[in-house]
C-alpha atoms as a PDB file:
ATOM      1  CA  UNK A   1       1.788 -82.946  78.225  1.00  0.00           C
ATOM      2  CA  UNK A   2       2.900 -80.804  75.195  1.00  0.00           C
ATOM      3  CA  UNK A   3       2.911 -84.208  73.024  1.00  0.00           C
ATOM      4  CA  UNK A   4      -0.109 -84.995  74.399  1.00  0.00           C
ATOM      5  CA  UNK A   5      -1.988 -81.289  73.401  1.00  0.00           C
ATOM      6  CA  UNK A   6      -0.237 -82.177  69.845  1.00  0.00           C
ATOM      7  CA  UNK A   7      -1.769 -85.462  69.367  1.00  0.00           C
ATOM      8  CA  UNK A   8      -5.055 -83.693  70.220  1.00  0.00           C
ATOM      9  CA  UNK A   9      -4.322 -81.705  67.142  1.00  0.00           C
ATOM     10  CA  UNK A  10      -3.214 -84.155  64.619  1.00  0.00           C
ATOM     11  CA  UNK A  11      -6.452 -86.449  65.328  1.00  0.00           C
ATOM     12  CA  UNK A  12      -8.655 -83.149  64.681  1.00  0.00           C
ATOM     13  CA  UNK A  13      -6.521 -82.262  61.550  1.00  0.00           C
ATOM     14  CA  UNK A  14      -7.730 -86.468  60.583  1.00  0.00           C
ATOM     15  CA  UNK A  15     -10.978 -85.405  61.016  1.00  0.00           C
ATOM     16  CA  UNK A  16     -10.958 -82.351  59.281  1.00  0.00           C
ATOM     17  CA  UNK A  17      -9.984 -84.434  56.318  1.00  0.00           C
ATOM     18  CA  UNK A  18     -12.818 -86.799  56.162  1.00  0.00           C
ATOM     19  CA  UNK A  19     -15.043 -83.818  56.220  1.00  0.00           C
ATOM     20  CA  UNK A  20     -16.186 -83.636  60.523  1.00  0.00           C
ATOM     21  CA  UNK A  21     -15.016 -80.115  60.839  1.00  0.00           C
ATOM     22  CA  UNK A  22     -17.667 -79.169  63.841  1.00  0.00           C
ATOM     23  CA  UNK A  23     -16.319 -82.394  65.539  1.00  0.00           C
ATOM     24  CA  UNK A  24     -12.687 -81.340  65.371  1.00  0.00           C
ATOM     25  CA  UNK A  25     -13.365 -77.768  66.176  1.00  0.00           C
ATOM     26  CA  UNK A  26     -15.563 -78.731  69.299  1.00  0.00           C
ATOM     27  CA  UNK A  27     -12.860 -81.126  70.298  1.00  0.00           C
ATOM     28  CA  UNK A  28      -9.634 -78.686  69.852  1.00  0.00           C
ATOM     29  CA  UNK A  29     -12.643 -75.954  71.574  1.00  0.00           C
ATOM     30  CA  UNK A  30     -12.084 -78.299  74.479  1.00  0.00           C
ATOM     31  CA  UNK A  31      -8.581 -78.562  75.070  1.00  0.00           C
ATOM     32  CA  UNK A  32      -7.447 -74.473  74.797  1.00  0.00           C
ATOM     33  CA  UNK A  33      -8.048 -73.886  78.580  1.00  0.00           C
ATOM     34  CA  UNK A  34      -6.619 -77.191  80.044  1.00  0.00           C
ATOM     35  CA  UNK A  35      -3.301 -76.128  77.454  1.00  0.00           C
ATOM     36  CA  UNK A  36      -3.481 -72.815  79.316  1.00  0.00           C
ATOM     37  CA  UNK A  37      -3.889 -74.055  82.962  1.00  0.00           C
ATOM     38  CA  UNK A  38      -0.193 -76.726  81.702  1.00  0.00           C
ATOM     39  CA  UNK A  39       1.174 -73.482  80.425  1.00  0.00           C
ATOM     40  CA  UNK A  40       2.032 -75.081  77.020  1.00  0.00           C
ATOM     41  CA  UNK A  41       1.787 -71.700  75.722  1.00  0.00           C
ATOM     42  CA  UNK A  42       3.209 -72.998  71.839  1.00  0.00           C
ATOM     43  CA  UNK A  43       0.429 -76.103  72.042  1.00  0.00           C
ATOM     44  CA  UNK A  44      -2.170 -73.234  72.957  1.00  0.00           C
ATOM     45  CA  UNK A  45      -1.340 -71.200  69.904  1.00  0.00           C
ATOM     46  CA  UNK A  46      -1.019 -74.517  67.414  1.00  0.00           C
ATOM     47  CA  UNK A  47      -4.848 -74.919  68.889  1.00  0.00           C
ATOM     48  CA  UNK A  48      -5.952 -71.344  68.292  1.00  0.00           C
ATOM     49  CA  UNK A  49      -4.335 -71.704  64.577  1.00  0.00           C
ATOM     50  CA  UNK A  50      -6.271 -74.476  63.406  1.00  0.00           C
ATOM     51  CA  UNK A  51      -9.921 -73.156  65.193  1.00  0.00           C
ATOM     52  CA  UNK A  52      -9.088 -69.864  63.617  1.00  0.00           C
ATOM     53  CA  UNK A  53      -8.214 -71.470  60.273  1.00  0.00           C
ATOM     54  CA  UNK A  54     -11.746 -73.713  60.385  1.00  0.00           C
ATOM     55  CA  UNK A  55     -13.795 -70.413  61.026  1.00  0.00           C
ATOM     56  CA  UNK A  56     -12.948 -69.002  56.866  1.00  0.00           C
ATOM     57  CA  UNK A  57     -14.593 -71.682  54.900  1.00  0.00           C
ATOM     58  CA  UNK A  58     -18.002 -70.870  56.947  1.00  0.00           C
ATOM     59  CA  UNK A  59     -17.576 -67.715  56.016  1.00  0.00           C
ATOM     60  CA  UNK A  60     -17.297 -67.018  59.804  1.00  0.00           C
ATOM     61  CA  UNK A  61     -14.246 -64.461  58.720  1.00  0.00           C
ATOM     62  CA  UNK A  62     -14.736 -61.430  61.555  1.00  0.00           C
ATOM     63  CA  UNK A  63     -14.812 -64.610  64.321  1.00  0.00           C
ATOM     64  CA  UNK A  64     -11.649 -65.927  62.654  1.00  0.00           C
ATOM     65  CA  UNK A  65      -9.537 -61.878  62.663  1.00  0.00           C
ATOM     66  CA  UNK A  66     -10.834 -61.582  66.725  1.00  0.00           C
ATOM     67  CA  UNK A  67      -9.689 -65.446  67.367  1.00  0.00           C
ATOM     68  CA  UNK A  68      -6.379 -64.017  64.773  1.00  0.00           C
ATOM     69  CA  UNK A  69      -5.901 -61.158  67.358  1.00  0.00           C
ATOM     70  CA  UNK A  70      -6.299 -62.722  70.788  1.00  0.00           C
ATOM     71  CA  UNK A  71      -3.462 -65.372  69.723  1.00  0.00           C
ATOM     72  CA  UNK A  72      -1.087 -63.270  68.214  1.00  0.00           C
ATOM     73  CA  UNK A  73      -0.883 -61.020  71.485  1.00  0.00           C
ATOM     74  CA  UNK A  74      -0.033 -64.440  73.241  1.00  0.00           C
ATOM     75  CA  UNK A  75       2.283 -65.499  70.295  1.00  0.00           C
ATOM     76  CA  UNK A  76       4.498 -62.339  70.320  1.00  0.00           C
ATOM     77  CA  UNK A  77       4.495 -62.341  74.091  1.00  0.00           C
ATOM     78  CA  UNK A  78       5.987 -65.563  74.146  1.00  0.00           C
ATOM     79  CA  UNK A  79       8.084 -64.907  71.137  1.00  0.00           C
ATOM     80  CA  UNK A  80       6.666 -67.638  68.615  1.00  0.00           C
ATOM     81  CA  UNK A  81       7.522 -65.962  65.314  1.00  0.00           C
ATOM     82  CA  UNK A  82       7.033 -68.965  63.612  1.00  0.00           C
ATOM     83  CA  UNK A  83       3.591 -68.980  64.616  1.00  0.00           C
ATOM     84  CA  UNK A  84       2.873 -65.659  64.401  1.00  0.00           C
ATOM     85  CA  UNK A  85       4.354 -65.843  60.700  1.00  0.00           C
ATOM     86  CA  UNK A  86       0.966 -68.304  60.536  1.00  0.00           C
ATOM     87  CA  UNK A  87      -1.645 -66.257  61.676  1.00  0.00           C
ATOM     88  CA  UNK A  88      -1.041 -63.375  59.770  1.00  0.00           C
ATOM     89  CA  UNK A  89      -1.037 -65.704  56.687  1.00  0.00           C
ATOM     90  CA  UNK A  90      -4.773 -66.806  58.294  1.00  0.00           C
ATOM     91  CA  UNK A  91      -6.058 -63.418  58.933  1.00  0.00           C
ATOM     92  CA  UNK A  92      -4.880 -62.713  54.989  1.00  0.00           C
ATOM     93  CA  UNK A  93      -7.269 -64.924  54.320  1.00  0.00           C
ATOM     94  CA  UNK A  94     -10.063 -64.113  55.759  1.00  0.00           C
ATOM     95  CA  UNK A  95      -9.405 -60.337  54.886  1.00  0.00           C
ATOM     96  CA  UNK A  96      -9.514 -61.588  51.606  1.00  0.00           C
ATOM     97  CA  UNK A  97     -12.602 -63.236  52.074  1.00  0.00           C
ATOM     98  CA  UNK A  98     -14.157 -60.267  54.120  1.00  0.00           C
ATOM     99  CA  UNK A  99     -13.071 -57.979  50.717  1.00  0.00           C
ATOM    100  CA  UNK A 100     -10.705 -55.554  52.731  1.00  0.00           C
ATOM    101  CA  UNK A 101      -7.731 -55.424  50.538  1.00  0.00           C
ATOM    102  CA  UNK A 102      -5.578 -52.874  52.231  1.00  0.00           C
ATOM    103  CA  UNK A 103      -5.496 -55.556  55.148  1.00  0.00           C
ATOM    104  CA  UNK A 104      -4.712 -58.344  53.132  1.00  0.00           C
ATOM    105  CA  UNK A 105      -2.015 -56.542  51.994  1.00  0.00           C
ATOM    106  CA  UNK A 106      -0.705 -55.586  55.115  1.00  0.00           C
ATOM    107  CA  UNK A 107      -0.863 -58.863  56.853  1.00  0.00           C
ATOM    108  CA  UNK A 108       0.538 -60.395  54.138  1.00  0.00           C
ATOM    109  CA  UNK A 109       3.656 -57.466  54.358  1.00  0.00           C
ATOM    110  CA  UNK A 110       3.926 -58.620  58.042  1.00  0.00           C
ATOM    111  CA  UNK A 111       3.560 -62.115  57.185  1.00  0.00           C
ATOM    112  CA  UNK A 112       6.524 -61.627  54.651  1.00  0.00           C
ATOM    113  CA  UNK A 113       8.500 -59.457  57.356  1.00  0.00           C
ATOM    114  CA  UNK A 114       8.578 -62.741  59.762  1.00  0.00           C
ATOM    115  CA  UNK A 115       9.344 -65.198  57.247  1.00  0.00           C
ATOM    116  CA  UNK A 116      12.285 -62.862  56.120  1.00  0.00           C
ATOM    117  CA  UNK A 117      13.599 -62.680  59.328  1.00  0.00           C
ATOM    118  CA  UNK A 118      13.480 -66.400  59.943  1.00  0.00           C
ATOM    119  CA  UNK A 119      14.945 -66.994  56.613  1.00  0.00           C
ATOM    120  CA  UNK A 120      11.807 -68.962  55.708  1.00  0.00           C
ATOM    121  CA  UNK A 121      12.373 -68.755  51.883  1.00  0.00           C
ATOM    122  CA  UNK A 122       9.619 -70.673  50.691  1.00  0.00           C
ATOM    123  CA  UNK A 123       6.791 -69.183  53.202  1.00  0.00           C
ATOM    124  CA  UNK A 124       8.534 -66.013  52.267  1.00  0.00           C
ATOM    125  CA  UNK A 125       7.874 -66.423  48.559  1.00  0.00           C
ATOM    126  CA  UNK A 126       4.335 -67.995  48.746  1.00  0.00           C
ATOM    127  CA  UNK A 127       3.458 -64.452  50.393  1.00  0.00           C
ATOM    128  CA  UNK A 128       4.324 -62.450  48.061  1.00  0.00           C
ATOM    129  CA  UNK A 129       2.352 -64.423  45.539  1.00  0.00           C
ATOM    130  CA  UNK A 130      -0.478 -64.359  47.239  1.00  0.00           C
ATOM    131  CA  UNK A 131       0.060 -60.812  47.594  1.00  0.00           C
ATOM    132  CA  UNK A 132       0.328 -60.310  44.111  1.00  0.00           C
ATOM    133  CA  UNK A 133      -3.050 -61.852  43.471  1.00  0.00           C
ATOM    134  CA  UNK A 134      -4.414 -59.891  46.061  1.00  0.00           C
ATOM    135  CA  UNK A 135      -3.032 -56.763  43.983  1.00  0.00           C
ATOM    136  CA  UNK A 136      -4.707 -58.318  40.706  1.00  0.00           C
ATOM    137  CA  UNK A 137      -8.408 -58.880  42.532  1.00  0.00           C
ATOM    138  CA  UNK A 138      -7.784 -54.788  43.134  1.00  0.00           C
ATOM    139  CA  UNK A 139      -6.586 -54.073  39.700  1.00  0.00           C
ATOM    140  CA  UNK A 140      -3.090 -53.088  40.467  1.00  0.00           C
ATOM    141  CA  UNK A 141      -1.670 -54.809  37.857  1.00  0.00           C
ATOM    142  CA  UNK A 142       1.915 -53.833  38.201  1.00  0.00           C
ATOM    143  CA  UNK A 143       2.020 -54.369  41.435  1.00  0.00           C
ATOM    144  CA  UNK A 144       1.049 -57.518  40.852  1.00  0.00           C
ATOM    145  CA  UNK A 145       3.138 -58.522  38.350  1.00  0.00           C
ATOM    146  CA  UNK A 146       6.004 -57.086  40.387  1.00  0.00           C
ATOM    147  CA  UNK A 147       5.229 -59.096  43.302  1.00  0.00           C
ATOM    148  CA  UNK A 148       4.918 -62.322  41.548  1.00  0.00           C
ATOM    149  CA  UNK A 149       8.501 -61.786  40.191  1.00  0.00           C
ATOM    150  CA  UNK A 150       9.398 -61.137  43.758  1.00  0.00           C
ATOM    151  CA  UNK A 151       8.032 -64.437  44.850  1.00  0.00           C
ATOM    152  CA  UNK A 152      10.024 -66.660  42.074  1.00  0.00           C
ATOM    153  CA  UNK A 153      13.021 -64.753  42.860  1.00  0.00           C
ATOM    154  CA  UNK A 154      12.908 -65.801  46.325  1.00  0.00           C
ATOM    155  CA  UNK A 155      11.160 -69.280  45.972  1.00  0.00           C
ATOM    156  CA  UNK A 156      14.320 -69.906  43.805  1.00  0.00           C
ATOM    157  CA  UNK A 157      14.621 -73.482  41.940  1.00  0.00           C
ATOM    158  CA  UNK A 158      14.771 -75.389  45.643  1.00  0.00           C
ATOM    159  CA  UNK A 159      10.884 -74.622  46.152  1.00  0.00           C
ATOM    160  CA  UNK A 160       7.809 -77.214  45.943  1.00  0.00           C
ATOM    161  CA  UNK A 161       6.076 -77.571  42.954  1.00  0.00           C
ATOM    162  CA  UNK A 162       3.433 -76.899  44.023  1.00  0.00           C
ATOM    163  CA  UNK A 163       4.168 -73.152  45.478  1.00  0.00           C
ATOM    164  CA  UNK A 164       6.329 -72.060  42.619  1.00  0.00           C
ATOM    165  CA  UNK A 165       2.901 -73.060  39.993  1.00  0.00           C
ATOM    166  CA  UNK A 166       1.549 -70.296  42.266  1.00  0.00           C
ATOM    167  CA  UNK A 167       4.110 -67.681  41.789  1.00  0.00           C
ATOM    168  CA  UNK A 168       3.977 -68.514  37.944  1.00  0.00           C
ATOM    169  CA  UNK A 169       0.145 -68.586  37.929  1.00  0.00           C
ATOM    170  CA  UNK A 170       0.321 -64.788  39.657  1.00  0.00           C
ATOM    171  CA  UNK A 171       2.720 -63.212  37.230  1.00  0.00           C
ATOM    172  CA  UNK A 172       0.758 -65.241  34.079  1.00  0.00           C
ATOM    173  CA  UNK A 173      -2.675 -63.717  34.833  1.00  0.00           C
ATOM    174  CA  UNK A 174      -1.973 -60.050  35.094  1.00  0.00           C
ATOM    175  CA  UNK A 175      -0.358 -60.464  31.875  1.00  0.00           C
ATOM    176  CA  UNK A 176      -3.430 -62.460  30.286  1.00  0.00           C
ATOM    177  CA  UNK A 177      -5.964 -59.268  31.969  1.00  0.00           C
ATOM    178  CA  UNK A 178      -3.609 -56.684  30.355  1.00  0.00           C
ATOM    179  CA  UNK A 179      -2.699 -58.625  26.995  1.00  0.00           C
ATOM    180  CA  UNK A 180       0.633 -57.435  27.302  1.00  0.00           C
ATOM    181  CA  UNK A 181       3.165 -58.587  24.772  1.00  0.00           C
ATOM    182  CA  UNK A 182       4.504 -61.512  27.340  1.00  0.00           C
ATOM    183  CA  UNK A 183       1.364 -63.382  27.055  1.00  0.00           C
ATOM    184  CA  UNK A 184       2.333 -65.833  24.841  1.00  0.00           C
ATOM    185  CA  UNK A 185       5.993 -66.410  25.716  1.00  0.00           C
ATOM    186  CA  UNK A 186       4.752 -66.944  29.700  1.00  0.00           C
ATOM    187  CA  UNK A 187       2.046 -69.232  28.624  1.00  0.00           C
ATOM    188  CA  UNK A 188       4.498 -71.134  26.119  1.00  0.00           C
ATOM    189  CA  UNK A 189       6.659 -71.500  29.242  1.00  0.00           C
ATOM    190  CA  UNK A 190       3.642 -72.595  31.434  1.00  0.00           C
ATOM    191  CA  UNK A 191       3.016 -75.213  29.206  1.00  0.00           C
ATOM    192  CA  UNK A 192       6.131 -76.109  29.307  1.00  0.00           C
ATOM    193  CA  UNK A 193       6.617 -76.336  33.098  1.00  0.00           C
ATOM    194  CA  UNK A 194       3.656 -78.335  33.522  1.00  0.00           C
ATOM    195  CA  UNK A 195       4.930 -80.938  31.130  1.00  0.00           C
ATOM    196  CA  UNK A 196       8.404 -81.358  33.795  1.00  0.00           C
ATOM    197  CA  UNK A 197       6.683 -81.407  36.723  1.00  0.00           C
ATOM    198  CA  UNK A 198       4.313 -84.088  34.947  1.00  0.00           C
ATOM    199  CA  UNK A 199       6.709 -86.098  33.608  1.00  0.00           C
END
């Protein structure tokens, strides 16, 4: 049954793609209670990530924190860091959406707490740059700056592309607001890393 409930997911993800959100939300709406009634608690939670997830771009953010807060309580009962490591990265978001910085920060802190305990170095690292330009939408500059060194100390060289252009991208900007001395030499190295990841 658990492959089942994740089938259920992957085929709303598919839609979700080609742009029926409502249709893959109704349709994961559907299956949370019969997931419940099987007891596949981790299925359940996988279900309540994506709904939650779907409820930001709406702009349907507090709906999103109280859908957030009902699965984490099952999530830690049951022990799914992972997952909760997810939903705090979710409510981030649509903190960040809602304008409350002091909770994107600390769901983000929690969010990094997780992934350091489960040695997730990447989903580690990709908080704290997110993080950092949640510090640079509230003007705190140095925090930001620190953070985003943070996150490509621990994203490290083994990373994606695609998340360490995000740390970079964090610790450039502050520096381009501020028109600190490192401006140029970070955006000649930029440049630079853009050209070996293109090539």
């Amino acid at each position: 049954k658990k492959d089942a409930y994740r089938l259920e997911v992957y085929r709303a993800m598919n839609w979700d793609e080609v742009g029926h959100i409502e249709r893959a939300q109704r349709h994961l709406e559907s299956h949370v209670s019969l997931a419940l009634a099987d007891k596949c608690i981790d299925e359940v939670v996988l279900i309540q990530l994506h709904l939650a997830r779907g409820l930001i771009s709406p702009g349907r953010n507090a709906e999103c924190i109280t859908q957030v807060a009902w699965t984490l309580r099952l999530a830690r009962t049951n022990a799914l860091r992972l997952r909760e490591n997810a939903l705090y990265r979710i409510a981030a978001s649509a903190y960040g959406e809602m304008g409350d910085s002091a909770r994107v920060q600390r769901s983000h802190a929690k969010a990094i707490q997780i992934g350091g305990e489960l040695g997730m170095r990447s989903v580690t690292g990709v908080s704290w740059a997110r993080l950092s330009t949640n510090e640079r939408a509230a003007g705190r500059y140095g925090n930001a700056i620190r953070y985003a060194d943070i996150a490509l100390s621990v994203l490290g060289d083994s990373s994606s592309a695609r998340e360490t252009t995000q740390a970079r991208l964090a610790k450039y900007i502050p520096h381009v607001w501020l028109q600190t001395e490192e401006v140029a030499r970070i955006g000649q190295k930029m440049s630079s890393w853009m050209r070996d990841e293109e090539g």
